[in-house]
N, C-alpha and C. Protein backbone atom coordinates (compact mmCIF):
# COMPACT_ATOMS: atom_id res chain seq x y z
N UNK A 1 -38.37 -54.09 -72.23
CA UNK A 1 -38.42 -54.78 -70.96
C UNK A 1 -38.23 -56.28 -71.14
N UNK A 2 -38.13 -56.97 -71.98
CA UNK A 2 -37.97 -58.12 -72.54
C UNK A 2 -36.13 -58.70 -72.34
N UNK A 3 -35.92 -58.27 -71.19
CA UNK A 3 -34.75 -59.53 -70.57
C UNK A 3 -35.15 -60.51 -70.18
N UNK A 4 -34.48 -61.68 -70.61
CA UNK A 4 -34.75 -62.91 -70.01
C UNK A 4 -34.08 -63.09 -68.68
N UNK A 5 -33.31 -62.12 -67.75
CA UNK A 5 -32.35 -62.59 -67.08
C UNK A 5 -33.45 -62.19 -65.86
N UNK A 6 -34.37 -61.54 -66.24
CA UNK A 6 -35.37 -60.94 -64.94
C UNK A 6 -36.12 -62.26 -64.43
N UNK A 7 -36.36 -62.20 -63.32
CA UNK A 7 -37.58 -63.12 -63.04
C UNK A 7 -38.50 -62.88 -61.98
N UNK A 8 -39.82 -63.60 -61.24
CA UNK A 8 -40.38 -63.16 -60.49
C UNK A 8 -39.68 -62.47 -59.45
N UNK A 9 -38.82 -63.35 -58.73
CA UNK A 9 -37.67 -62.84 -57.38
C UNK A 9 -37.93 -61.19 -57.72
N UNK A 10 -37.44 -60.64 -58.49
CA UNK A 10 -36.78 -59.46 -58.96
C UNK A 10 -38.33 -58.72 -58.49
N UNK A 11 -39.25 -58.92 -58.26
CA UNK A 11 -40.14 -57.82 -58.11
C UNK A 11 -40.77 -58.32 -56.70
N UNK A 12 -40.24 -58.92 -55.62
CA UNK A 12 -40.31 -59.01 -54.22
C UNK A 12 -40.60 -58.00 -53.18
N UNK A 13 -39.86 -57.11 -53.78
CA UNK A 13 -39.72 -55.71 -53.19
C UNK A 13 -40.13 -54.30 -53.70
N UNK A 14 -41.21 -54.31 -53.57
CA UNK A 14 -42.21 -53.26 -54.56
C UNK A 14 -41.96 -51.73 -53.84
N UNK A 15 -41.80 -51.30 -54.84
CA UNK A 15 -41.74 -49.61 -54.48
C UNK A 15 -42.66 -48.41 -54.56
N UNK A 16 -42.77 -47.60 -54.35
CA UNK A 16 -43.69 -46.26 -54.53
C UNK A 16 -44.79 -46.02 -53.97
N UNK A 17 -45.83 -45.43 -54.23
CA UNK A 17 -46.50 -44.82 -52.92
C UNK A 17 -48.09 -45.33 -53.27
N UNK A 18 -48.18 -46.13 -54.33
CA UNK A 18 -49.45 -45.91 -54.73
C UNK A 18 -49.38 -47.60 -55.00
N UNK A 19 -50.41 -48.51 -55.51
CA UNK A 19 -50.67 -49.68 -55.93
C UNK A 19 -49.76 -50.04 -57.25
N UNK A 20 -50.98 -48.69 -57.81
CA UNK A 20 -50.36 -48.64 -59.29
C UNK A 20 -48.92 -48.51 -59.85
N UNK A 21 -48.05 -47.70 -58.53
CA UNK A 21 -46.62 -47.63 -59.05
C UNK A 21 -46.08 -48.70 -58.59
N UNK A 22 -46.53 -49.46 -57.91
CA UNK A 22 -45.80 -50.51 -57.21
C UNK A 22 -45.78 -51.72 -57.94
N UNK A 23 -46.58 -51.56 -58.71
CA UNK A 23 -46.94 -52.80 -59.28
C UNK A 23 -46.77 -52.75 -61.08
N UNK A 24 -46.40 -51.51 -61.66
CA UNK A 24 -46.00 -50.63 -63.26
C UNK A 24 -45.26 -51.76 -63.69
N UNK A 25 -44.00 -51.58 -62.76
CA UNK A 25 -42.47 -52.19 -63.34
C UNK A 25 -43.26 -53.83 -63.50
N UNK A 26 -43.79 -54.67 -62.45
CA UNK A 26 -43.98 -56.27 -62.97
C UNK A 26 -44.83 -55.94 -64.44
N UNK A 27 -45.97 -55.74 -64.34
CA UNK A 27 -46.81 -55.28 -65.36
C UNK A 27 -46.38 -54.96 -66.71
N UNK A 28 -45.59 -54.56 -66.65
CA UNK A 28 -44.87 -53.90 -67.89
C UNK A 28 -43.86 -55.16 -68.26
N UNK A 29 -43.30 -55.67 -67.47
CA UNK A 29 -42.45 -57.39 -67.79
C UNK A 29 -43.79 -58.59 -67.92
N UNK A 30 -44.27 -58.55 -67.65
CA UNK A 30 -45.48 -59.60 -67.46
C UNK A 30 -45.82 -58.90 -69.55
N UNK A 31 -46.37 -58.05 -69.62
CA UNK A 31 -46.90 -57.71 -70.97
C UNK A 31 -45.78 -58.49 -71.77
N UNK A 32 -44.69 -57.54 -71.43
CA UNK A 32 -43.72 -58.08 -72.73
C UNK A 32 -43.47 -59.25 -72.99
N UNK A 33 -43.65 -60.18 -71.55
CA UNK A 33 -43.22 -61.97 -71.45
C UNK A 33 -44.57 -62.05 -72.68
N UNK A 34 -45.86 -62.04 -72.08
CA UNK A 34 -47.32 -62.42 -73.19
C UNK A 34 -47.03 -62.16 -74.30
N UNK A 35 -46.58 -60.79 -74.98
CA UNK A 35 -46.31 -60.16 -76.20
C UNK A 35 -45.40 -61.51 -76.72
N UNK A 36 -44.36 -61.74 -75.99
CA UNK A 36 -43.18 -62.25 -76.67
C UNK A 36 -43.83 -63.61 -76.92
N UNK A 37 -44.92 -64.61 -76.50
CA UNK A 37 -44.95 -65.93 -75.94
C UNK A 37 -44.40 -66.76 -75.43
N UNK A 38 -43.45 -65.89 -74.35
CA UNK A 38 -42.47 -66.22 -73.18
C UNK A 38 -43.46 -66.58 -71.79
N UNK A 39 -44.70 -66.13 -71.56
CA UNK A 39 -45.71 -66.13 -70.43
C UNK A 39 -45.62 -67.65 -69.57
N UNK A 40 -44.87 -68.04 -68.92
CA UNK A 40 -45.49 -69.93 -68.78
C UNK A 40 -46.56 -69.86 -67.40
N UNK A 41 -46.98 -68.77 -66.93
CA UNK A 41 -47.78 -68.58 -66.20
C UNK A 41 -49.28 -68.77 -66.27
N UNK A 42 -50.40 -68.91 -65.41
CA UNK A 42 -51.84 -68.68 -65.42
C UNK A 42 -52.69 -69.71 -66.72
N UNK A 43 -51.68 -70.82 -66.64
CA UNK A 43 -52.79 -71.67 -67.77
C UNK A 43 -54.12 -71.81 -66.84
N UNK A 44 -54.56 -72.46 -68.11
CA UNK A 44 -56.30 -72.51 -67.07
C UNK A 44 -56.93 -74.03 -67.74
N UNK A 45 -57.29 -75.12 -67.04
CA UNK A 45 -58.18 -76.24 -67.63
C UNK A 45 -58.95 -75.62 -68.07
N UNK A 46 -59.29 -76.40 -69.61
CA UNK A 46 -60.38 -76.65 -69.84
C UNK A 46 -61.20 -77.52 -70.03
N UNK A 47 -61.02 -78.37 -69.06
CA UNK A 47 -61.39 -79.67 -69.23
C UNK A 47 -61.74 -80.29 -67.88
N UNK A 48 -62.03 -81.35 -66.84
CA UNK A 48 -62.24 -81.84 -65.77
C UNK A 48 -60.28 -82.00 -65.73
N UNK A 49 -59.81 -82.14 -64.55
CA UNK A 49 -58.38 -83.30 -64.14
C UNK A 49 -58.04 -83.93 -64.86
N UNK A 50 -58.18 -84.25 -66.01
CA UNK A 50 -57.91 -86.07 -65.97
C UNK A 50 -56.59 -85.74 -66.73
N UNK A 51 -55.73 -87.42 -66.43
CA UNK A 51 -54.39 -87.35 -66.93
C UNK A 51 -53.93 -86.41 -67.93
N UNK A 52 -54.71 -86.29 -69.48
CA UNK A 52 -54.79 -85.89 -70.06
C UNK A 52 -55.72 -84.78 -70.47
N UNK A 53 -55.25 -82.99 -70.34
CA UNK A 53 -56.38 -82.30 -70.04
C UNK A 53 -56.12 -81.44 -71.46
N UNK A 54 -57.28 -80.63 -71.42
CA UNK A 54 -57.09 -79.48 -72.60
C UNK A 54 -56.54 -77.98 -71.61
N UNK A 55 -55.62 -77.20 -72.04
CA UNK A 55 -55.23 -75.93 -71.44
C UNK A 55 -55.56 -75.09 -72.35
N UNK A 56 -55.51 -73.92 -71.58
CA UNK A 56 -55.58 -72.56 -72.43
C UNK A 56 -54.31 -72.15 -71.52
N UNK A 57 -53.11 -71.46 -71.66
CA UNK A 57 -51.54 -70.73 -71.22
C UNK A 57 -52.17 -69.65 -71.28
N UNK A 58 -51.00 -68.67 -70.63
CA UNK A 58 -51.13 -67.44 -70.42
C UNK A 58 -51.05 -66.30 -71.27
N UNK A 59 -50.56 -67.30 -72.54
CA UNK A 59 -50.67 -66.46 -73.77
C UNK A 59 -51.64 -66.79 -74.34
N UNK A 60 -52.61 -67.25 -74.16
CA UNK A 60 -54.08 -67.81 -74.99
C UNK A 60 -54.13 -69.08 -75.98
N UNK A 61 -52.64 -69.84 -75.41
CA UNK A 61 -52.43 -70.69 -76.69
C UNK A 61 -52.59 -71.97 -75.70
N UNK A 62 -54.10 -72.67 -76.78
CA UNK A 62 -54.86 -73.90 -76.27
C UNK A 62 -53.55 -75.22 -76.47
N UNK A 63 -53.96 -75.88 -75.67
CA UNK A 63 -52.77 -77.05 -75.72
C UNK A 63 -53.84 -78.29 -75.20
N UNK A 64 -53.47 -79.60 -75.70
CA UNK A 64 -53.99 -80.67 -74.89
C UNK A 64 -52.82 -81.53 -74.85
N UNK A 65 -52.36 -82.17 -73.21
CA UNK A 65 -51.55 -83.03 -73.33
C UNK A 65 -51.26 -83.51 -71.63
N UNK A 66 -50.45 -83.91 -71.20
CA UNK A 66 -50.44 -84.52 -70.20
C UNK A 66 -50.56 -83.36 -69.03
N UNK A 67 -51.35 -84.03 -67.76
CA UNK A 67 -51.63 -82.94 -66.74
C UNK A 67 -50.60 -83.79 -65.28
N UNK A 68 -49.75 -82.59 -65.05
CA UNK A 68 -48.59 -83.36 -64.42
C UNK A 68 -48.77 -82.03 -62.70
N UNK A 69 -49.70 -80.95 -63.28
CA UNK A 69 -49.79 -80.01 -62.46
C UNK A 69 -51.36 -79.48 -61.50
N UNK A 70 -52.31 -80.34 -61.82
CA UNK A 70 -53.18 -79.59 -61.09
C UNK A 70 -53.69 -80.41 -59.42
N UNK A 71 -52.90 -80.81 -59.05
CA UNK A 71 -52.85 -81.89 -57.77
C UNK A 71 -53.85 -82.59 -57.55
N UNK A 72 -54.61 -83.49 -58.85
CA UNK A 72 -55.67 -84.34 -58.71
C UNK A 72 -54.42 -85.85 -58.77
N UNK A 73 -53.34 -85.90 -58.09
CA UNK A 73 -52.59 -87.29 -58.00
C UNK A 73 -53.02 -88.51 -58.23
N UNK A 74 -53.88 -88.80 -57.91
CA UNK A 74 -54.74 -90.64 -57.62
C UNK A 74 -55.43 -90.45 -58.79
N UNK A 75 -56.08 -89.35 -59.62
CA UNK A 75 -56.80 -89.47 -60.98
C UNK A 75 -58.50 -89.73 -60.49
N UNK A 76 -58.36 -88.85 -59.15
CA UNK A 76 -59.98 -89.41 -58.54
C UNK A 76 -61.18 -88.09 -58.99
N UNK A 77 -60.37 -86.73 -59.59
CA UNK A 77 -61.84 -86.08 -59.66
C UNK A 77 -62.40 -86.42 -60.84
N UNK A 78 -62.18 -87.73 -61.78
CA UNK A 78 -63.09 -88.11 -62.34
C UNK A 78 -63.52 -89.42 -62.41
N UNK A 79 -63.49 -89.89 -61.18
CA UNK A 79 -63.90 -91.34 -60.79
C UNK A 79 -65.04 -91.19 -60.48
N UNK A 80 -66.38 -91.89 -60.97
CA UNK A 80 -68.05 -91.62 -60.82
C UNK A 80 -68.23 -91.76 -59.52
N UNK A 81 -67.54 -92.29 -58.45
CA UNK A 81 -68.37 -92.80 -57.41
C UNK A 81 -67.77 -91.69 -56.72
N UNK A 82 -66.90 -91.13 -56.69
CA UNK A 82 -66.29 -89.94 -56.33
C UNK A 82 -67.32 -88.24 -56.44
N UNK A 83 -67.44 -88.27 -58.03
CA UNK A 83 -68.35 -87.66 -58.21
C UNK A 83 -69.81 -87.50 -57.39
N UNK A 84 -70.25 -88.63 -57.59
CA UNK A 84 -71.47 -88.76 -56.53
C UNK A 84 -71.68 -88.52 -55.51
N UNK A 85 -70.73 -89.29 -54.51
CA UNK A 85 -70.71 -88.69 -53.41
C UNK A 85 -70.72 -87.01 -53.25
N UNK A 86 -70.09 -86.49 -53.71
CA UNK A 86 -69.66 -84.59 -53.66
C UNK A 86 -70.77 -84.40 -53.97
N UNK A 87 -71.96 -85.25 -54.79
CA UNK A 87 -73.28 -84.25 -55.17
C UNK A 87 -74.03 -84.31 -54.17
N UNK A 88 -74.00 -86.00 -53.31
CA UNK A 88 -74.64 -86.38 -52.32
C UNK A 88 -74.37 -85.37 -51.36
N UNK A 89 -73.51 -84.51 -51.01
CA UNK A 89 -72.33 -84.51 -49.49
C UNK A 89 -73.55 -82.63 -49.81
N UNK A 90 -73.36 -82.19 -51.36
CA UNK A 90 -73.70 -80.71 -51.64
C UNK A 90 -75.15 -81.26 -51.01
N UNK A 91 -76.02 -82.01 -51.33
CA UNK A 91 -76.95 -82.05 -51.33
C UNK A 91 -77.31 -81.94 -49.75
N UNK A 92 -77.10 -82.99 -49.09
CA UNK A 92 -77.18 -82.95 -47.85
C UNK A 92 -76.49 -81.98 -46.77
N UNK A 93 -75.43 -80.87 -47.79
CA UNK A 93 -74.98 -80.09 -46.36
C UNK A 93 -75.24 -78.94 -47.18
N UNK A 94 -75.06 -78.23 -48.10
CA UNK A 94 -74.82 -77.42 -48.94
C UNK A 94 -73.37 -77.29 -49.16
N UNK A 95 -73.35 -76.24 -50.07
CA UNK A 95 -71.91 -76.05 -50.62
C UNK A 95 -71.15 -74.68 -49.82
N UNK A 96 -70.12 -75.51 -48.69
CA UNK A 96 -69.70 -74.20 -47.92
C UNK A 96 -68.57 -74.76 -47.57
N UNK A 97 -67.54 -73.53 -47.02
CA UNK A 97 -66.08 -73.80 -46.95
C UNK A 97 -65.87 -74.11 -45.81
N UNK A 98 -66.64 -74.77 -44.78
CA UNK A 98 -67.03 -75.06 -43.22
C UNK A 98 -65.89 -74.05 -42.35
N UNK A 99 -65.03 -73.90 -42.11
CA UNK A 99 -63.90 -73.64 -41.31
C UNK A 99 -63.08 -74.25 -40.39
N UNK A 100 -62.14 -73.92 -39.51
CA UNK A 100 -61.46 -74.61 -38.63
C UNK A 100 -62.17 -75.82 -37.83
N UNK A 101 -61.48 -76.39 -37.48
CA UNK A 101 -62.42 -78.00 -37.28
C UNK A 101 -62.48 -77.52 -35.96
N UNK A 102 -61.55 -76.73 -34.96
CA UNK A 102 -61.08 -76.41 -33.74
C UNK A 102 -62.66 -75.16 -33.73
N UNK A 103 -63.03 -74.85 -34.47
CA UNK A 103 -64.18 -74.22 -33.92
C UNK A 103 -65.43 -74.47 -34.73
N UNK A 104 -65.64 -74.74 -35.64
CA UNK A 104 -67.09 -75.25 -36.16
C UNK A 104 -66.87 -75.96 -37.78
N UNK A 105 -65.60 -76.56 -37.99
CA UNK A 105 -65.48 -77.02 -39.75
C UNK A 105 -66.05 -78.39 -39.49
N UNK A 106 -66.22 -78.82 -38.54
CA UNK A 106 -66.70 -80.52 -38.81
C UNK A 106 -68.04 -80.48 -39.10
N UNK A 107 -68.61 -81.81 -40.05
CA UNK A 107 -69.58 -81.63 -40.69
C UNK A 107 -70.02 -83.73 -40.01
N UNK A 108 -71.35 -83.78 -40.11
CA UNK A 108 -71.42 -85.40 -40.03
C UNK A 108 -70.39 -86.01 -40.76
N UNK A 109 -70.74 -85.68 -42.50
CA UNK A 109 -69.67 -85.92 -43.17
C UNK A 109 -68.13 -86.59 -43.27
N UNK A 110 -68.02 -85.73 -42.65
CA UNK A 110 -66.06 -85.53 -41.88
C UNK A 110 -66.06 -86.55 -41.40
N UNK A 111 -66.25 -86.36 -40.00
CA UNK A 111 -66.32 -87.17 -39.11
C UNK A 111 -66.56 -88.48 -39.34
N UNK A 112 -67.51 -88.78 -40.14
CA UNK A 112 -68.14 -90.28 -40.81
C UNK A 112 -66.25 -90.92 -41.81
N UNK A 113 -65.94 -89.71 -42.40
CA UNK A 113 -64.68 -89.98 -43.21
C UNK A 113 -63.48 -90.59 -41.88
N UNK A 114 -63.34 -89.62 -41.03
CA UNK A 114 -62.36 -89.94 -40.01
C UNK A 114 -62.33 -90.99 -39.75
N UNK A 115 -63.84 -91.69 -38.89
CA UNK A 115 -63.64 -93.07 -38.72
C UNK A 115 -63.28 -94.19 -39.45
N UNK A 116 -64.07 -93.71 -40.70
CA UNK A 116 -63.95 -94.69 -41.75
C UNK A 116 -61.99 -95.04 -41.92
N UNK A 117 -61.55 -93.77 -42.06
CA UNK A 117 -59.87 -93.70 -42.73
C UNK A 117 -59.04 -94.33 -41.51
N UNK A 118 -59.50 -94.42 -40.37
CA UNK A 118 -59.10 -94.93 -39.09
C UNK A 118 -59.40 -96.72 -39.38
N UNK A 119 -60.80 -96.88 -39.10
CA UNK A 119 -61.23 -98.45 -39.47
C UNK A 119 -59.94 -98.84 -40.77
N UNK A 120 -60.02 -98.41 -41.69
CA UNK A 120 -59.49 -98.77 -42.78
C UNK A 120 -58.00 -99.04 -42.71
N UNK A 121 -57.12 -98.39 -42.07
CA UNK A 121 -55.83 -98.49 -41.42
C UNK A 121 -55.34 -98.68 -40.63
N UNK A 122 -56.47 -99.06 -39.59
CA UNK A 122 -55.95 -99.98 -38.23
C UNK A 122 -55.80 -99.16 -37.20
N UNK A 123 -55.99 -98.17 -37.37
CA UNK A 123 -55.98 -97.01 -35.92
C UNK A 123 -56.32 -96.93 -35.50
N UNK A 124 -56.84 -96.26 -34.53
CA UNK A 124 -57.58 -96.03 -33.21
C UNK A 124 -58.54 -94.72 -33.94
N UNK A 125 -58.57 -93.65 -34.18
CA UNK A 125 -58.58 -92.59 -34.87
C UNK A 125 -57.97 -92.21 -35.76
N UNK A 126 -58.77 -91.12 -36.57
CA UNK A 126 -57.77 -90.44 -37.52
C UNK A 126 -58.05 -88.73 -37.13
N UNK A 127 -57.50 -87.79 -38.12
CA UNK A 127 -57.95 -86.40 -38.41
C UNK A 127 -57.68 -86.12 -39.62
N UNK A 128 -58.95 -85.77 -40.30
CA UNK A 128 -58.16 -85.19 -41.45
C UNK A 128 -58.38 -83.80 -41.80
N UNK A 129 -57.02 -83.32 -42.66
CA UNK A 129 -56.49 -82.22 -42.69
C UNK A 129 -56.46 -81.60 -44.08
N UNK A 130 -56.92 -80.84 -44.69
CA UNK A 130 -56.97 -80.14 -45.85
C UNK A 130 -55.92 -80.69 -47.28
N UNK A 131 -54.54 -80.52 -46.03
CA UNK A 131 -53.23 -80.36 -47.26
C UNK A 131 -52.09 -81.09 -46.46
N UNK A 132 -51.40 -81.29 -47.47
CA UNK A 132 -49.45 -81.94 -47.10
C UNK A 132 -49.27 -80.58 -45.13
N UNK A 133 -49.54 -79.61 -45.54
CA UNK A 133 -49.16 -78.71 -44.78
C UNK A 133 -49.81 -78.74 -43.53
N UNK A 134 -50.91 -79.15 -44.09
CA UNK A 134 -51.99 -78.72 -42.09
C UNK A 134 -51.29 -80.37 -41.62
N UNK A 135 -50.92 -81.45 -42.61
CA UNK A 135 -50.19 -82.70 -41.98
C UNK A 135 -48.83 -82.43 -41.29
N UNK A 136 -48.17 -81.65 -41.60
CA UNK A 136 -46.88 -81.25 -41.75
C UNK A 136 -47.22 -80.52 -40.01
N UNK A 137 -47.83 -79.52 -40.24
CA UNK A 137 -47.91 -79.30 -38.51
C UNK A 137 -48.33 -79.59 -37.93
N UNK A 138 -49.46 -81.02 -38.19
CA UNK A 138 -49.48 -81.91 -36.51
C UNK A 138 -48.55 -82.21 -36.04
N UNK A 139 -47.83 -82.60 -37.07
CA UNK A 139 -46.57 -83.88 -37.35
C UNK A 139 -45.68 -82.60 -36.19
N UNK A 140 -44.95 -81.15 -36.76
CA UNK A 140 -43.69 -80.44 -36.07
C UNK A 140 -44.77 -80.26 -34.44
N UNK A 141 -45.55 -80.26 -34.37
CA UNK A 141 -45.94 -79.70 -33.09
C UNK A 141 -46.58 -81.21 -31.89
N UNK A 142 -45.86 -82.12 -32.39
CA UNK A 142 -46.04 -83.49 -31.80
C UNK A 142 -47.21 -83.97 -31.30
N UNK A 143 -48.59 -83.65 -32.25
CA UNK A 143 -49.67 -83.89 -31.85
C UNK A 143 -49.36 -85.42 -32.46
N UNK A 144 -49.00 -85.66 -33.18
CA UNK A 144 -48.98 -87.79 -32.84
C UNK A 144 -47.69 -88.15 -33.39
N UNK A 145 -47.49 -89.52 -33.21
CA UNK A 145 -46.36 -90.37 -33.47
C UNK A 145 -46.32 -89.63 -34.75
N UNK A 146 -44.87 -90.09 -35.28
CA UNK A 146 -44.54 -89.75 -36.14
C UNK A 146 -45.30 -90.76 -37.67
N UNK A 147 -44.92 -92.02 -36.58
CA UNK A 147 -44.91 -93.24 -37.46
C UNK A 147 -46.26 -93.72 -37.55
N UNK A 148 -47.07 -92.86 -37.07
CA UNK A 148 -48.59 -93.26 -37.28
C UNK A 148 -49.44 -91.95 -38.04
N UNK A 149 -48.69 -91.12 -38.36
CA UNK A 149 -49.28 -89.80 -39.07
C UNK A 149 -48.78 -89.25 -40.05
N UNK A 150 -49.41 -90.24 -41.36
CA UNK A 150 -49.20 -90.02 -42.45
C UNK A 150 -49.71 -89.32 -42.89
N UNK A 151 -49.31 -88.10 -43.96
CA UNK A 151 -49.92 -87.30 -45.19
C UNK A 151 -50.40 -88.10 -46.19
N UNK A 152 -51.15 -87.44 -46.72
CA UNK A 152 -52.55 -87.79 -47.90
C UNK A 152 -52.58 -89.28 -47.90
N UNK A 153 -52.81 -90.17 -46.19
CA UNK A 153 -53.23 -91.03 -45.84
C UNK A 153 -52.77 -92.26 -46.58
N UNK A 154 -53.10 -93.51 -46.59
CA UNK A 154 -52.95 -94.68 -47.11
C UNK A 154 -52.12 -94.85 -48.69
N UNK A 155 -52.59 -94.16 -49.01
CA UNK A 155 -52.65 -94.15 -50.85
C UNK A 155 -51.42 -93.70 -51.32
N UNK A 156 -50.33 -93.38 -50.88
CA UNK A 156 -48.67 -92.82 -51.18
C UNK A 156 -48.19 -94.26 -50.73
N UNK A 157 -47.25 -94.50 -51.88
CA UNK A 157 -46.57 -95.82 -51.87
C UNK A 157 -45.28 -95.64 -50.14
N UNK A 158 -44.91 -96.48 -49.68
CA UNK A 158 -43.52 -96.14 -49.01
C UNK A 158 -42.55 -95.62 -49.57
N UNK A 159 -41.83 -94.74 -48.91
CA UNK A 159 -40.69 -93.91 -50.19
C UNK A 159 -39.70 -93.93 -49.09
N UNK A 160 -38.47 -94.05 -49.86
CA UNK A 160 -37.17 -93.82 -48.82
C UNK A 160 -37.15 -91.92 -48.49
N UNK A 161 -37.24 -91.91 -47.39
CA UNK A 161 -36.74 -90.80 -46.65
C UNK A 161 -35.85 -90.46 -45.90
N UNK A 162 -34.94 -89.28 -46.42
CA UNK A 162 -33.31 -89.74 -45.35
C UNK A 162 -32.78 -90.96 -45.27
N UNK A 163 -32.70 -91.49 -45.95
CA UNK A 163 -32.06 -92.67 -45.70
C UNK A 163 -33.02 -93.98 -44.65
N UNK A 164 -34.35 -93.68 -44.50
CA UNK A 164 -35.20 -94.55 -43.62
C UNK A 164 -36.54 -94.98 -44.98
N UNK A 165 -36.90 -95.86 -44.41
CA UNK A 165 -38.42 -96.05 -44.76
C UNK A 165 -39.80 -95.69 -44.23
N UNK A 166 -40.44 -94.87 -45.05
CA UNK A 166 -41.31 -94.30 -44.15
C UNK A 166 -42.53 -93.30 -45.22
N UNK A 167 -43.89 -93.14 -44.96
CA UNK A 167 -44.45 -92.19 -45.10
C UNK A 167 -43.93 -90.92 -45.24
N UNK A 168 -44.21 -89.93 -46.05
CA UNK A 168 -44.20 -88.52 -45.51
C UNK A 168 -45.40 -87.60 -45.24
């Protein structure tokens, strides 16, 4: 089973009647990729974020070297005051995945952040949103200016877009 010409795409469309048959054929390419130390899948930190992390790959082979993939960007989950706060925030709310803000995810917390990220940038308000994506659909469903509703807020340099200047 060890073609290189296969790739995920190729198992999109799962067949047979059971879990187990549906899922044989990846399984059986997934082994042979590990066997071979072809796997570039399922590394795992072992270490906090930081620029420079320790991995374990999907073939079990430890690596330490630059971390270009786990979306800590700004280099903040190991900034102390960062830290603190999250122990402060567990402490005072507990540790829970709140939910939709549209029905019960806002926390004092939040809200205390909103204003703050608003004060801080000159707005009137802010909202904030999980990911690039929950930004991405205020933005298509014209809940605000374009030019006032930036993704992951302040901290992204200006970048040419289309040929304009602008946030994304």
């Amino acid at each position: 089973m060890q073609n290189k010409s296969i790739s995920l795409a190729d198992f999109r469309e799962l067949q047979g009647s059971t879990v187990a048959e549906r899922v044989a054929r990846y399984q059986a390419w997934q082994s042979s990729r590990r066997a071979a130390g072809t796997w570039v899948y399922d590394k795992t930190l072992q270490t906090a974020p930081l620029p420079v992390s320790e991995t374990v790959d999907g073939c079990g082979r430890r690596f330490k070297g630059p971390n270009y993939c786990s979306q800590d960007y700004l280099s903040l989950a190991s900034h102390p005051a960062i830290k603190e706060s999250a122990i402060a925030a567990i402490r005072q709310l507990g540790a829970h995945s709140a939910g939709s803000s549209a029905l019960l995810g806002n926390t004092t917390l939040s809200r205390k952040f909103e204003r703050s990220l608003a004060e801080f940038v000159g707005y009137g308000a802010s909202i904030a949103v999980s990911d690039g994506l929950g930004c991405g659909i205020w933005r298509r469903q014209g809940l605000g200016p374009a030019e006032r509703l930036d993704c992951h807020g302040c901290a992204q340099p200006r970048l040419p877009s289309r040929g304009r200047q602008g946030r994304h």
